[in-house]
N, C-alpha and C. Protein backbone atom coordinates (compact mmCIF):
# COMPACT_ATOMS: atom_id res chain seq x y z
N UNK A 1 42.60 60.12 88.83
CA UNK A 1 43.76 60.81 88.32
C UNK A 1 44.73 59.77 87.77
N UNK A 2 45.59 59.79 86.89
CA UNK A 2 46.39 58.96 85.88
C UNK A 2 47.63 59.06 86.38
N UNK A 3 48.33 57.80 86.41
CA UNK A 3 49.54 58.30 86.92
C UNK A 3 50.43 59.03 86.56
N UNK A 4 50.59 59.33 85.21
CA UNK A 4 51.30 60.40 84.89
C UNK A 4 50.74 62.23 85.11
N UNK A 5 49.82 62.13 85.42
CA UNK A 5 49.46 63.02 86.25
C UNK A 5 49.88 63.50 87.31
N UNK A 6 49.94 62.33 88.54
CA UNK A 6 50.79 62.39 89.18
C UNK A 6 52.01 62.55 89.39
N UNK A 7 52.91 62.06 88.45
CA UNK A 7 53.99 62.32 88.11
C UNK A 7 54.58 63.44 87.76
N UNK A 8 53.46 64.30 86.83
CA UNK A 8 54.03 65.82 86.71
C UNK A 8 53.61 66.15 87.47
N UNK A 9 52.68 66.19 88.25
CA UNK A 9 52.34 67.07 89.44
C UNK A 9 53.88 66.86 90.61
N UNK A 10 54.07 66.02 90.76
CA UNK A 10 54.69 65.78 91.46
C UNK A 10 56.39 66.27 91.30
N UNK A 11 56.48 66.22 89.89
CA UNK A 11 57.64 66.95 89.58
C UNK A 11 57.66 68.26 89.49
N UNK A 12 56.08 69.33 89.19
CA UNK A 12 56.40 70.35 89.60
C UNK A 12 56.49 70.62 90.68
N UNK A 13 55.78 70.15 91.89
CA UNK A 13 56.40 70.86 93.00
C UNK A 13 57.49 70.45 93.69
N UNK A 14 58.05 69.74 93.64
CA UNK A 14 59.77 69.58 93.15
C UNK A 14 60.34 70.83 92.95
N UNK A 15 60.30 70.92 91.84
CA UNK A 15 60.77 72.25 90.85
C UNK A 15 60.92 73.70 91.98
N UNK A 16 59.41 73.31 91.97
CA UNK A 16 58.77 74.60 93.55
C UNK A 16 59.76 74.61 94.49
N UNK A 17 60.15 73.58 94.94
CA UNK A 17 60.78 72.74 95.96
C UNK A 17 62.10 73.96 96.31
N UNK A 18 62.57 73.47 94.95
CA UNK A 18 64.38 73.65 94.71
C UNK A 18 63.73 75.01 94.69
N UNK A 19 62.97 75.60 94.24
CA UNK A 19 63.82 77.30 93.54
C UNK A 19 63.10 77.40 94.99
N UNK A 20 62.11 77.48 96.26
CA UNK A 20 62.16 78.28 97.29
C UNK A 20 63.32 77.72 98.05
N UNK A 21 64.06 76.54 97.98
CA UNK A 21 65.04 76.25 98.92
C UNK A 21 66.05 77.32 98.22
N UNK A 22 66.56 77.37 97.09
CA UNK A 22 67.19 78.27 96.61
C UNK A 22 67.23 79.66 97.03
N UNK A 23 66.35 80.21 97.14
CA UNK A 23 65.87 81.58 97.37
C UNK A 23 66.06 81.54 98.45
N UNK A 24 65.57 80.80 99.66
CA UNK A 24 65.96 80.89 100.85
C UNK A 24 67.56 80.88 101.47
N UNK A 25 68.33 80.12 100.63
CA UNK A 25 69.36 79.72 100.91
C UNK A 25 70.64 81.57 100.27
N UNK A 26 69.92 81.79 98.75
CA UNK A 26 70.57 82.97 98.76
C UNK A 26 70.31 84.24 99.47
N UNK A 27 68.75 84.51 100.23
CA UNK A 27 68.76 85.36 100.70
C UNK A 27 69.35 85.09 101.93
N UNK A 28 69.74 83.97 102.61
CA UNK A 28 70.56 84.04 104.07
C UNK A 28 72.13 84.57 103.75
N UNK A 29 72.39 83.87 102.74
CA UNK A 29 73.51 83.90 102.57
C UNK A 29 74.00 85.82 101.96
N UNK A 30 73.13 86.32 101.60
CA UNK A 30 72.99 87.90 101.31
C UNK A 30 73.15 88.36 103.11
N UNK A 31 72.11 88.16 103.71
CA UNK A 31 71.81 88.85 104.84
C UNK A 31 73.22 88.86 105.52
N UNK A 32 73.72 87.54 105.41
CA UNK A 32 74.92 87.39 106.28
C UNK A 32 76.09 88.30 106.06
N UNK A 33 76.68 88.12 104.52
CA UNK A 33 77.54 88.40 104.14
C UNK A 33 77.92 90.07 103.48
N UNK A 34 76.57 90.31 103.10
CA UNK A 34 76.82 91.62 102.11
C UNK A 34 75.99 92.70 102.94
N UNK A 35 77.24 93.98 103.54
CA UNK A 35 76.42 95.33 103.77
C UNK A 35 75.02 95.76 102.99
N UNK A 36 74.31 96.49 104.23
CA UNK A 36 73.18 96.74 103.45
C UNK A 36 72.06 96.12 102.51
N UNK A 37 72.09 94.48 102.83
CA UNK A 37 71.61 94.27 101.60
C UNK A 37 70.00 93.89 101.52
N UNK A 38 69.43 94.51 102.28
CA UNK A 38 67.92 94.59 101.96
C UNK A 38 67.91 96.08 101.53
N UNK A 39 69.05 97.02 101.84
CA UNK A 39 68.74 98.23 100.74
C UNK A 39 68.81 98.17 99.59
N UNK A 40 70.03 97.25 99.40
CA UNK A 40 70.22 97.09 97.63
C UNK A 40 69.15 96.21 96.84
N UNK A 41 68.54 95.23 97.71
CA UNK A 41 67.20 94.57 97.18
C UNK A 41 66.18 95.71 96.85
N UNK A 42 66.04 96.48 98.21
CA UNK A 42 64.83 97.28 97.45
C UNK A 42 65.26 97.99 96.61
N UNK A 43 66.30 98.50 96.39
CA UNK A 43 66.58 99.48 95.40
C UNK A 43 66.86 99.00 94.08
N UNK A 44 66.88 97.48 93.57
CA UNK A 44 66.97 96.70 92.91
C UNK A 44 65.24 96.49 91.96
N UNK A 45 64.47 96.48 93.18
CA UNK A 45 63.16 96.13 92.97
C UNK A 45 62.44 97.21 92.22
N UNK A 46 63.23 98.21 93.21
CA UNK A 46 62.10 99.63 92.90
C UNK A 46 62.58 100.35 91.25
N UNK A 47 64.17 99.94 90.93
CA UNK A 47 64.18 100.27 89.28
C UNK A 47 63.21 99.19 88.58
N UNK A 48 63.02 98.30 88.74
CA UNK A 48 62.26 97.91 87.93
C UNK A 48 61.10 98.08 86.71
């Protein structure tokens, strides 16, 4: 494998990295703060 291979590999899961820390970090911060809010998720989901 080439090192720049490595290198993007390595920067995408990075990428991966941030947006599940992200996601994790806004759905706590939902759970905590906002009524109801796995109703408004699903009901968010389900117009889709």
């Amino acid at each position: 494998m080439s090192k720049s291979s490595n290198t993007n590999n390595t920067y995408s899961m990075s990428k991966i990295g941030n947006f599940t820390k992200n996601a994790v970090q806004s759905f706590e911060t939902g759970i905590v703060k906002e009524h109801n809010y796995l109703e408004k998720v699903k009901n968010n989901l389900d117009n889709k």
